[in-house]
Structures are given as C-alpha cells and as structure tokens.
Protein backbone atom coordinates (compact mmCIF):
# COMPACT_ATOMS: atom_id res chain seq x y z
CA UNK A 1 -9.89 -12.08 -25.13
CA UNK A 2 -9.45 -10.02 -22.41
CA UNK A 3 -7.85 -11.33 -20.11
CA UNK A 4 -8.97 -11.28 -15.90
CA UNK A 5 -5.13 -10.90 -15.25
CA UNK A 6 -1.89 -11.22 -17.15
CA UNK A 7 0.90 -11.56 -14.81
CA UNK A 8 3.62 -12.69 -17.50
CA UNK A 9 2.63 -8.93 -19.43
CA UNK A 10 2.45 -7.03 -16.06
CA UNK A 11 5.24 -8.07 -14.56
CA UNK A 12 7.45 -8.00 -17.64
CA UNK A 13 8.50 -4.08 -18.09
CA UNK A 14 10.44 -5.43 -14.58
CA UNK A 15 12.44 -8.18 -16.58
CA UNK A 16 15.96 -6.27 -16.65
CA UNK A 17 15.76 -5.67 -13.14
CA UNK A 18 14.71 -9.16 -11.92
CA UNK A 19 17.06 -10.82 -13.35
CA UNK A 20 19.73 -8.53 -11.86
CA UNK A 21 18.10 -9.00 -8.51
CA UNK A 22 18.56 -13.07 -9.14
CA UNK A 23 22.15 -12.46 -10.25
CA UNK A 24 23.39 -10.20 -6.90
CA UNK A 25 21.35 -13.22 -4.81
CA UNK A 26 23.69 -15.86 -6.46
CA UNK A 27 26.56 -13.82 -6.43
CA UNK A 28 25.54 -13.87 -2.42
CA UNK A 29 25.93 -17.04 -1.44
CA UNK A 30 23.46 -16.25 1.27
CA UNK A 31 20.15 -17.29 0.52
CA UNK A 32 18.23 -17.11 3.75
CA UNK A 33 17.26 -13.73 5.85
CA UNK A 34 20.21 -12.35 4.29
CA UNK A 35 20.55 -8.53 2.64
CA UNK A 36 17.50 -8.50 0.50
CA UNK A 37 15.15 -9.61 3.19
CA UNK A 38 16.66 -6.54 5.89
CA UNK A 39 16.44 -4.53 2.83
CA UNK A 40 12.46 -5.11 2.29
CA UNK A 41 11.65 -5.03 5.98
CA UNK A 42 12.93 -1.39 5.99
CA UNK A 43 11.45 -0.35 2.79
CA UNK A 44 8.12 -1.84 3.44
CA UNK A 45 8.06 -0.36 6.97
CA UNK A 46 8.89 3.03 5.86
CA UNK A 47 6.35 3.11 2.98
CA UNK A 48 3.55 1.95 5.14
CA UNK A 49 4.74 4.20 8.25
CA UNK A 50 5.43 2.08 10.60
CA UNK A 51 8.43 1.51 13.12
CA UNK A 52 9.06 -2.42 12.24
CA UNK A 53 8.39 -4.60 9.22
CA UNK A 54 8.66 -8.68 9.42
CA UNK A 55 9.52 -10.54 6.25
CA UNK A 56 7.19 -13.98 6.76
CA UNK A 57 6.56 -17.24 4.21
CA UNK A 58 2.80 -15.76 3.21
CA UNK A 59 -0.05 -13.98 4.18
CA UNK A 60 -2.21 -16.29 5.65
CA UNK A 61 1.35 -17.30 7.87
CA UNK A 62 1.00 -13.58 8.85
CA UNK A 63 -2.04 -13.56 10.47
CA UNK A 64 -1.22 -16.52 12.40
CA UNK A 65 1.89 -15.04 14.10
CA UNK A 66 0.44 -11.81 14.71
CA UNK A 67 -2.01 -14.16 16.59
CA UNK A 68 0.58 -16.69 17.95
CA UNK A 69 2.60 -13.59 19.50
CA UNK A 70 -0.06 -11.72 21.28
CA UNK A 71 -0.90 -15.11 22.72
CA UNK A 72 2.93 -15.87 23.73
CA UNK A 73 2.97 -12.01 25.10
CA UNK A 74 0.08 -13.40 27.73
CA UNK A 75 -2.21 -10.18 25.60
CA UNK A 76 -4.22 -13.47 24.42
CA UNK A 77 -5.06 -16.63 25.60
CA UNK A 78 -6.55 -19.91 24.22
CA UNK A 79 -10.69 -19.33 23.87
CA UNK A 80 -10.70 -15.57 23.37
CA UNK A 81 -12.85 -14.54 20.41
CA UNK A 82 -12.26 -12.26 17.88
CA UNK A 83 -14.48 -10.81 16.12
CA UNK A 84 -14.37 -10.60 12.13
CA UNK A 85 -15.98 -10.09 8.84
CA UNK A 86 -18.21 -13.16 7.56
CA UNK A 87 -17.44 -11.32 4.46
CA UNK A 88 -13.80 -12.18 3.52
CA UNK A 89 -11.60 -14.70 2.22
CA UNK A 90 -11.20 -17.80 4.58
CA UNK A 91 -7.84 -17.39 5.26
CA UNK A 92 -8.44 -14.53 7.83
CA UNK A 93 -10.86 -17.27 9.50
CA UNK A 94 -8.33 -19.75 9.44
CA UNK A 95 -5.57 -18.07 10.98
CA UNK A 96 -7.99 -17.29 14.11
CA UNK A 97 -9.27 -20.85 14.69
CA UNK A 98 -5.42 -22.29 13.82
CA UNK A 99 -4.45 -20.50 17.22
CA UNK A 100 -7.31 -21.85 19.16
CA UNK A 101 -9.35 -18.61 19.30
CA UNK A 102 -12.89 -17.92 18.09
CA UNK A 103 -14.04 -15.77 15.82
CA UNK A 104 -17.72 -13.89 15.70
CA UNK A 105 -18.60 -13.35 12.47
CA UNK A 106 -19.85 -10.24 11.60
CA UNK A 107 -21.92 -8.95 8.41
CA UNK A 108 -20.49 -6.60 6.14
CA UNK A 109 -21.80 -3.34 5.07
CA UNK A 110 -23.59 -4.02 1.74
CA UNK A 111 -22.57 -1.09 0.16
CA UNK A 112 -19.06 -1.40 0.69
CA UNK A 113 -18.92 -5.14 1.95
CA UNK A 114 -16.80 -4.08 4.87
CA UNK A 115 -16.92 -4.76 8.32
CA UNK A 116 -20.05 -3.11 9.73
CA UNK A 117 -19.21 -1.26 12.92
CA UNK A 118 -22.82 -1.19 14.05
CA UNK A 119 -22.56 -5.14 14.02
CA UNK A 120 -19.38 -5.28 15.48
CA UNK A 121 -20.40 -3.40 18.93
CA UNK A 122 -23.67 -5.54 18.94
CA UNK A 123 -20.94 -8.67 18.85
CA UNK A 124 -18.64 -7.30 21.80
CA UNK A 125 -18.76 -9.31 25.37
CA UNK A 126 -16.13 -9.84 27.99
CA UNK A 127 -14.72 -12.48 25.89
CA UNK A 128 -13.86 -10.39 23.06
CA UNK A 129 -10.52 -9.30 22.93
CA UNK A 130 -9.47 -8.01 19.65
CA UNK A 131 -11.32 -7.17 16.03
CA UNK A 132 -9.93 -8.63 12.77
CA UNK A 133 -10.76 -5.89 9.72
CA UNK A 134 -10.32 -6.92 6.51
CA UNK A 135 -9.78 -4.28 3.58
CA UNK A 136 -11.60 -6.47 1.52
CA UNK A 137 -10.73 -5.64 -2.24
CA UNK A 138 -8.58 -3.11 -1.37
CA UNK A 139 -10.93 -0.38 0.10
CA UNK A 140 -9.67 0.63 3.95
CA UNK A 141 -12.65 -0.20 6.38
CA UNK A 142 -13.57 2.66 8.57
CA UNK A 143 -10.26 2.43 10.89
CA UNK A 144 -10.92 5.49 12.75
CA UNK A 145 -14.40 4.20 14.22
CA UNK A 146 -12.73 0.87 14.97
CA UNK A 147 -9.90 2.11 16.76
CA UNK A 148 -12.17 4.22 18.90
CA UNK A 149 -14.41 1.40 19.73
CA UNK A 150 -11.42 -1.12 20.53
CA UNK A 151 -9.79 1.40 23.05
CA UNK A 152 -13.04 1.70 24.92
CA UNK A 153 -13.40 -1.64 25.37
CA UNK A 154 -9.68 -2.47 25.49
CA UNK A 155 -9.48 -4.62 22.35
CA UNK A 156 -6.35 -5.71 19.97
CA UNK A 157 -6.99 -4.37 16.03
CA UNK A 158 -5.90 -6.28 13.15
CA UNK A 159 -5.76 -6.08 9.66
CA UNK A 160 -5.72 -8.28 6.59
CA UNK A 161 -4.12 -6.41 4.25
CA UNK A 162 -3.84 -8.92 1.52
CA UNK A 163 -5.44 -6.51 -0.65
CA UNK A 164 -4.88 -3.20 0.28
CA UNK A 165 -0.89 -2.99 -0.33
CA UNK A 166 -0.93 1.36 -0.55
CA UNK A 167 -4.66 2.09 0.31
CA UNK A 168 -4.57 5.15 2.48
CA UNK A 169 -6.55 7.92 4.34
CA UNK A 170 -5.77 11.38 5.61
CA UNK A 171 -1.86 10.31 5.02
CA UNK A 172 -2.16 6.97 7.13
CA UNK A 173 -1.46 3.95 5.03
CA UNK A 174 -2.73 0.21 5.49
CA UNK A 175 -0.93 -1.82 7.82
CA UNK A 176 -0.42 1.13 10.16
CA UNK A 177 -4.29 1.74 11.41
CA UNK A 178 -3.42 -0.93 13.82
CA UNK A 179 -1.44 -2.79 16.52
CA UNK A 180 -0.54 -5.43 13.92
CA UNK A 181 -1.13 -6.05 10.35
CA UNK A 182 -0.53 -9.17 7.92
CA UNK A 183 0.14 -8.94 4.07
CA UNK A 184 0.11 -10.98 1.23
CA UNK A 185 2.31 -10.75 -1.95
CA UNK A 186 1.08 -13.55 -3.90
CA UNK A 187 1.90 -12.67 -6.90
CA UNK A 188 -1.85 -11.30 -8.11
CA UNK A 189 -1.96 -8.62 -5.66
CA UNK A 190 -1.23 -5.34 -6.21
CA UNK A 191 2.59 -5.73 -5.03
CA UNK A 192 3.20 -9.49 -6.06
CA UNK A 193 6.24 -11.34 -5.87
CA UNK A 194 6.66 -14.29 -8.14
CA UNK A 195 5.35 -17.14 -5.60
CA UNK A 196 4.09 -17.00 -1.82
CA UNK A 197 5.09 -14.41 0.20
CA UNK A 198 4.23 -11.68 3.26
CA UNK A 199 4.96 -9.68 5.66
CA UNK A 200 3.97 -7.77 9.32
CA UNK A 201 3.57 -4.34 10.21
CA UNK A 202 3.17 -2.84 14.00
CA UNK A 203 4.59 -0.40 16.22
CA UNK A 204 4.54 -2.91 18.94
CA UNK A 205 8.22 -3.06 19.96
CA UNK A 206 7.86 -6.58 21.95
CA UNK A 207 5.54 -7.93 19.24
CA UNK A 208 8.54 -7.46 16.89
CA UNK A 209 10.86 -9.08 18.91
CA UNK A 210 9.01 -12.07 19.32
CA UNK A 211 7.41 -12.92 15.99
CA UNK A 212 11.59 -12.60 14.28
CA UNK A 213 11.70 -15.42 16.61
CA UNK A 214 8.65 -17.11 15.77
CA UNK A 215 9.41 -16.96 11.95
CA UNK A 216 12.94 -18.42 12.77
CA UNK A 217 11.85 -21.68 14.69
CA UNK A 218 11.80 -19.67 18.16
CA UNK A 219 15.02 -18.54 17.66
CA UNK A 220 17.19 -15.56 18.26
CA UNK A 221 20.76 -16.93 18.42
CA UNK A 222 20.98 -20.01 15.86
CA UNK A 223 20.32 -23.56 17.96
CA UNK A 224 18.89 -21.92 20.87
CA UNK A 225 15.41 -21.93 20.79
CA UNK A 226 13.50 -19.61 23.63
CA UNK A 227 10.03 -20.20 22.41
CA UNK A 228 7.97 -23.28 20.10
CA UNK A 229 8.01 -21.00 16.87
CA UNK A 230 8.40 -22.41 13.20
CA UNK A 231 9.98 -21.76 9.85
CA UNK A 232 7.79 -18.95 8.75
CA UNK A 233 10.82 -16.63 6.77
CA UNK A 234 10.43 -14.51 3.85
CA UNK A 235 12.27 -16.36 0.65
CA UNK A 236 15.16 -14.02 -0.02
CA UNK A 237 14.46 -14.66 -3.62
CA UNK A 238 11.03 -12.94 -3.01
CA UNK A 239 12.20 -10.15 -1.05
CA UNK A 240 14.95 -9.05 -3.57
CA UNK A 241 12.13 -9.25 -6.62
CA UNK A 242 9.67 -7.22 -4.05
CA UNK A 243 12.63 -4.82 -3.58
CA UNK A 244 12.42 -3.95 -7.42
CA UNK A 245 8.65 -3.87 -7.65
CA UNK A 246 7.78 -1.97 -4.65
CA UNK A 247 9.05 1.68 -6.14
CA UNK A 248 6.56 1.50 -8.32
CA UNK A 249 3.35 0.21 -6.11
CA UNK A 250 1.84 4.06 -5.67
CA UNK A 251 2.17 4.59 -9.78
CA UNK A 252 0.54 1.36 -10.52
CA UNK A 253 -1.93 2.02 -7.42
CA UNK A 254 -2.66 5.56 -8.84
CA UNK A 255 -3.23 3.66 -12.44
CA UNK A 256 -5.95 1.21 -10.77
CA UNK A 257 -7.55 4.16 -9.49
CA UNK A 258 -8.08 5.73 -12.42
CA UNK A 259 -9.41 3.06 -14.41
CA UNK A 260 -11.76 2.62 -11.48
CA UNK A 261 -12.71 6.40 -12.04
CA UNK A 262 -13.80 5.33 -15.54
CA UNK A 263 -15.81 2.38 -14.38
CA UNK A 264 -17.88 4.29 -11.82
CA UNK A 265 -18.56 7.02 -14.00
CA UNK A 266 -19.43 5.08 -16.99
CA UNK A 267 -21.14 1.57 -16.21
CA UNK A 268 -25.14 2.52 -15.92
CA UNK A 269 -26.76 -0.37 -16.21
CA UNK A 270 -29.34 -0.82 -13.78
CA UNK A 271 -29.29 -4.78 -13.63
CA UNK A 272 -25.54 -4.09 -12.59
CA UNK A 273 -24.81 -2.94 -8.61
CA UNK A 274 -21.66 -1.07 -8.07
CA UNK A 275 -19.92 -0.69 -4.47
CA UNK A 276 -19.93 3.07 -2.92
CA UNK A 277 -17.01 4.51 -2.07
CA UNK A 278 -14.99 7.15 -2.09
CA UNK A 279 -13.26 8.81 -4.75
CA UNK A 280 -9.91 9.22 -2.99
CA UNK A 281 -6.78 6.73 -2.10
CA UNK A 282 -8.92 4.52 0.78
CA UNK A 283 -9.46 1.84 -2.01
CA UNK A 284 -6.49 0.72 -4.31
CA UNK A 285 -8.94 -1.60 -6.35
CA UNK A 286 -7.14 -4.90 -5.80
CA UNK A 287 -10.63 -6.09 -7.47
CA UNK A 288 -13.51 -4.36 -9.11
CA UNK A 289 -16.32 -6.00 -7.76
CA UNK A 290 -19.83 -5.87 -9.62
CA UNK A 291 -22.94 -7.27 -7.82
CA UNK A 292 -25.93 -8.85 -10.64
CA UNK A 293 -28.58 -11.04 -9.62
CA UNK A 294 -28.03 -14.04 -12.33
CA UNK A 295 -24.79 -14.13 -12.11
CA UNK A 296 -23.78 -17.09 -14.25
CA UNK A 297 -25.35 -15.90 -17.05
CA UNK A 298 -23.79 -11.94 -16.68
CA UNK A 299 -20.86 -13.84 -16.19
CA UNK A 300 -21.43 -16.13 -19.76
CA UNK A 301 -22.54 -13.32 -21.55
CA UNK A 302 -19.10 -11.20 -21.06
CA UNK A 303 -16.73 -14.53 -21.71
CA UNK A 304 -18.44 -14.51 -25.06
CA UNK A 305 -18.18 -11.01 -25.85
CA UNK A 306 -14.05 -11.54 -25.53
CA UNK A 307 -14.13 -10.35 -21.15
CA UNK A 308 -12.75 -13.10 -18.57
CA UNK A 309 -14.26 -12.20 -15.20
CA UNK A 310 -13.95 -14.22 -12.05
CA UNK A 311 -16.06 -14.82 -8.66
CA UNK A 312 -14.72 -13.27 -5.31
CA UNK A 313 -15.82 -15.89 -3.40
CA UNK A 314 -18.52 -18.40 -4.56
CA UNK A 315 -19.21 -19.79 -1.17
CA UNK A 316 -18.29 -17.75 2.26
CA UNK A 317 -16.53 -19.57 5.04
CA UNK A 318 -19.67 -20.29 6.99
CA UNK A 319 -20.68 -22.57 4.30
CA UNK A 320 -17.73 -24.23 3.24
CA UNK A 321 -16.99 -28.27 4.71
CA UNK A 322 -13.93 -26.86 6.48
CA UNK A 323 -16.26 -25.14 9.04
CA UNK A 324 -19.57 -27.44 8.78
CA UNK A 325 -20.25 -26.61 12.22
CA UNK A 326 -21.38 -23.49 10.92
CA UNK A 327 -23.38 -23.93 8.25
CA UNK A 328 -26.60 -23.30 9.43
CA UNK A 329 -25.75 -19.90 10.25
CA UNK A 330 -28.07 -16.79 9.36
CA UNK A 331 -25.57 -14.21 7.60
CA UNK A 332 -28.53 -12.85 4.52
CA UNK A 333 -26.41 -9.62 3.93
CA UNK A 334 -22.75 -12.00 3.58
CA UNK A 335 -24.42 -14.33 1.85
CA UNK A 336 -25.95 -12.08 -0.62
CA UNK A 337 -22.75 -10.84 -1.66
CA UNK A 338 -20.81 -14.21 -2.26
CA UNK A 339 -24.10 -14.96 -4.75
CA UNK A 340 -24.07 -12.34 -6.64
CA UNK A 341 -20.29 -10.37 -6.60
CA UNK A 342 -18.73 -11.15 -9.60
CA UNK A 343 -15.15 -9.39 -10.37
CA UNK A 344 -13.92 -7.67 -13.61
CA UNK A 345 -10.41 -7.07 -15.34
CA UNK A 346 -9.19 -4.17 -13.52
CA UNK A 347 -5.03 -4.17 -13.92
CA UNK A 348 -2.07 -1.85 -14.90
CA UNK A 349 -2.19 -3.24 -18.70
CA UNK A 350 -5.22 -2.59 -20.05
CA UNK A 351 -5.77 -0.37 -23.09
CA UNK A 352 -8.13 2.86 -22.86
CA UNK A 353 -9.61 0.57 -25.80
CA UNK A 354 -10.04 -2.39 -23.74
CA UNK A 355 -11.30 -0.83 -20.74
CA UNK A 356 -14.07 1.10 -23.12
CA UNK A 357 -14.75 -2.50 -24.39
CA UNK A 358 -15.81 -3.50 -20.88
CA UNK A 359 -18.16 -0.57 -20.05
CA UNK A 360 -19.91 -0.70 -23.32
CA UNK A 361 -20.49 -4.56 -23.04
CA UNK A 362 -21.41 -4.28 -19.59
CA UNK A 363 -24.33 -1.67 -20.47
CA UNK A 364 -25.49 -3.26 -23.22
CA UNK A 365 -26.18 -6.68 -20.92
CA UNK A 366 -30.21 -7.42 -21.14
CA UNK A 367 -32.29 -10.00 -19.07
C-alpha cells in the first residue's frame, strides 16, 4: 500500500538530530520561550523575508492574534468584515468569527481554487476592512492583484499560510505578501514539527510588539499584564525540532515540485480534472488535488489498486453545523470543489516506482 503520508519514514533521516535537539533542551533547564524559540523566530523570519517572526501554540491560534492585535491597535473593531475564500479549511473562518468580525465568503477560482479577485471587489463595501487569502494547497493566490486592490480601498491583507511554508514568486516568499501572516506546523505540512505548532510573519513593527504580549498572557515584564492576552507560546520542544527541519524545507519543497512535474505531465485521463498552474515555485504542493465527478468510487478504485488518497474537505464551512446559519447559502463553484477534490500521495518518500504506480492507475480508471 501506498501510503497518503508516512510521517514516521519522512521524518526519520532527522532522527540523530532530534534527539540532540531534545538532549540540549534538557540540558537547558529552560523550557518555555527560551533559546530555541528566539532561535526559530529569527530563522523563520529571515527565510520568509520578513523583519519579525512570532513563535505561537498553532496555526489556527495565529490567525486569531493577527486578528486580536489589529483590533487592540484600534486598525479593527468589533463588526468589521473580512472578506475570505468559501474555499478553505474552516479554521481561517473560525479565527475571523472568534474575534467578533464577519467574514464574506468569496468563491474560488475553479481552476486554481483560489480566491477570485473578480469576486472579491464585487464583495467590498465600507464595512470591509481587510481580505483573508488563503494559499490553499500550497499554490500563492495572486498577491500582487490583492495588494493593489486593498491599498485602494485601504484594506488589511492576510494570509493563511498553513500550506504554503516556501511557496514563492519573483523572489517574495509566503508570509511576506502581506501585513500579517499565520502558519501552521502541524506535523503533515510541508515543515512539520512533531505536534501543534505556528508562527507570525509581518513587517508591522507595533503589530509585533503587541501580539509577544498577546501570546504571553498580555505580558511584557512577567506579572504585569498591559493588555487581556492568553497563553498562545510556541512549545520550545517544537521550535528546537523546527530548528533542525527547517534547513531542509526548500530541498524537500523543490522534491514536491518535481514529482508534481511528473503528475501534470503524465496523468491524461479525461474523467480526471487537474488544477492549472504554473510551473514555477508559486505552489509547493502541500496537496495534489485531483477533481472526478464520482468521487467515492475513483477514490475505491485506487485503495484497491494498493493507493491511499484522502478528501480536502468533504463539506465546506458554509455547510457544516458549526455555522448553520449559513447553510442555505449559494456558493455552486465552492461547493463543486469540496464534491469532487479528492487528494493523492504527493511526499518527499516516494519511489520513481511508486509515483509511476499512481499515474498508470490513475489513467487506466474507467466509468
């Protein structure tokens, strides 16, 4: 069997080093925001190109300070909407409704199942102060045309880069196409530690300042708290094993990409749809996403023939109970996608042989 992902065999060539990482952490004796978190925030900054880097608890944590800042900097306030892809995960929807803002969802492109920026400036009135993007699967969304449109009408930019750890265009990494920008490390994505984990990028000097004390429960000097924050801190453990992987992120990005190559060039069936996109470093494949109308049994027929696949996401977050308010909604394009994307094993440890296995099983799949 093929697996979709085998964390225990990817992460394993890093053994020697992890352990010595654990060792130097005991050896310590300081276990919280000590050497290994500085350490990341510095790295991490530098290799996405921006001025500050914030070590936080996960990525959906992230988002919400990047939120909860902007709204204790007075650049937000209670009721604002921001506008975001229907198409994404629903953490990004979460952390806009746990701050007590509303999002407008917007449909994707169905070719690359970003943000559409046609949709967005249809979605833009004088309560719309900021745009989420998501680089949803790892491709960048088209940052350029974003920006442009925010500083006309004197938005905030996002970015969810839980899957786009490296993706980059015309030198410009994600995380720095923006004023602020959350990520995930949970430990599938592309840079994973080895449990929950994130981090914020931005340029935004006072931003900074604020969400190190937002992470820290509001506070700067220990037992004086300025602002209401929480305990939102990157594990030291987890900074000190993302220390030793994150070296290696562009090699292992560069090895997605190439298998991706293969995958485009190769799969022709015509009941299968592929994304379009570019042939360059804007996607660093986090998933390979097919699209296939009967998708349960596309998705039977390659568990059989030895291929485990999974579905990126069965249900979008304007159906789901969380948000039943909005589940009469009319998003055909989002909804489209969540019924018929189904993801397949793209990772760093699979064989020429097994990735040949996959194309050739995919094009022989009949009605």
């Amino acid at each position: 069997m093929i697996k979709f992902l085998d964390l225990k065999k990817i992460n394993s060539k890093y053994e020697t080093e992890l352990k010595k990482s654990y060792e130097r952490l005991i050896d310590s004796g300081w276990y919280i925001l000590g050497s290994e978190t500085q350490k990341f925030e510095v790295n991490f900054a530098k290799y996405c190109g921006t001025k500050y880097c914030i070590g936080v608890s996960n990525g959906l944590d992230a988002l919400i300070l990047i939120l909860k800042g902007y709204l204790q900097l007075g650049k937000l306030k209670t009721g604002d909407e921001i506008i975001v892809p229907a198409n994404t995960y629903i953490a990004t929807i979460l952390a806009i409704t746990n701050q007590g803002l509303i999002p407008i969802l917007v449909e994707p492109n169905l070719e690359s199942y970003n943000i559409e920026i046609n949709e967005v400036k249809k979605k833009i009135s004088p309560r719309t102060k900021g745009i989420m993007c998501v680089h949803l699967y790892g491709l960048l969304c088209n940052m350029k045309e974003i920006n442009t449109l925010a500083q006309k009408n004197n938005l905030l930019v996002f970015e969810d880069c839980a899957q786009a750890h490296g993706a980059e265009l015309n030198g410009r990494k994600a995380g720095a196409l923006s004023d602020a920008a959350g990520f995930s490390f949970y430990p599938g994505k592309n840079l994973g530690a080895f449990g929950d984990a994130g981090a914020i990028t931005t340029n935004d000097k006072e931003l900074n300042l604020v969400l190190r004390s937002l992470r820290n429960y509001g506070s700067k000097e220990k037992y004086y708290n300025e602002i209401q924050g929480g305990n939102n801190r990157l594990d030291e453990i987890q900074a000190g094993f993302l220390n030793v992987k994150l070296p290696f992120l562009d090699i292992e990005n560069n090895k997605r990409i190439t298998i991706a190559k293969r995958y485009f060039k190769e799969i022709n069936n015509p009941l299968i749809t592929l994304p379009k996109i570019g042939n360059d470093k804007s996607s660093v494949h986090h998933l390979f996403t097919l699209r296939t109308n009967n998708r349960l049994r596309f998705q039977e027929y390659l568990e059989i023939k030895g291929i485990q696949t999974m579905i990126h996401y069965p249900l979008p977050p304007h159906k789901q109970d969380a948000y039943k308010e909005w589940n009469n909604m009319n998003l055909p394009i989002t909804e489209k996608i969540h019924n018929e994307i189904i993801s397949i094993p793209l990772n760093i440890v699979l064989t020429d042989q097994e990735i040949t296995h996959i194309i050739t099983t995919i094009n022989k799949y009949t009605t």
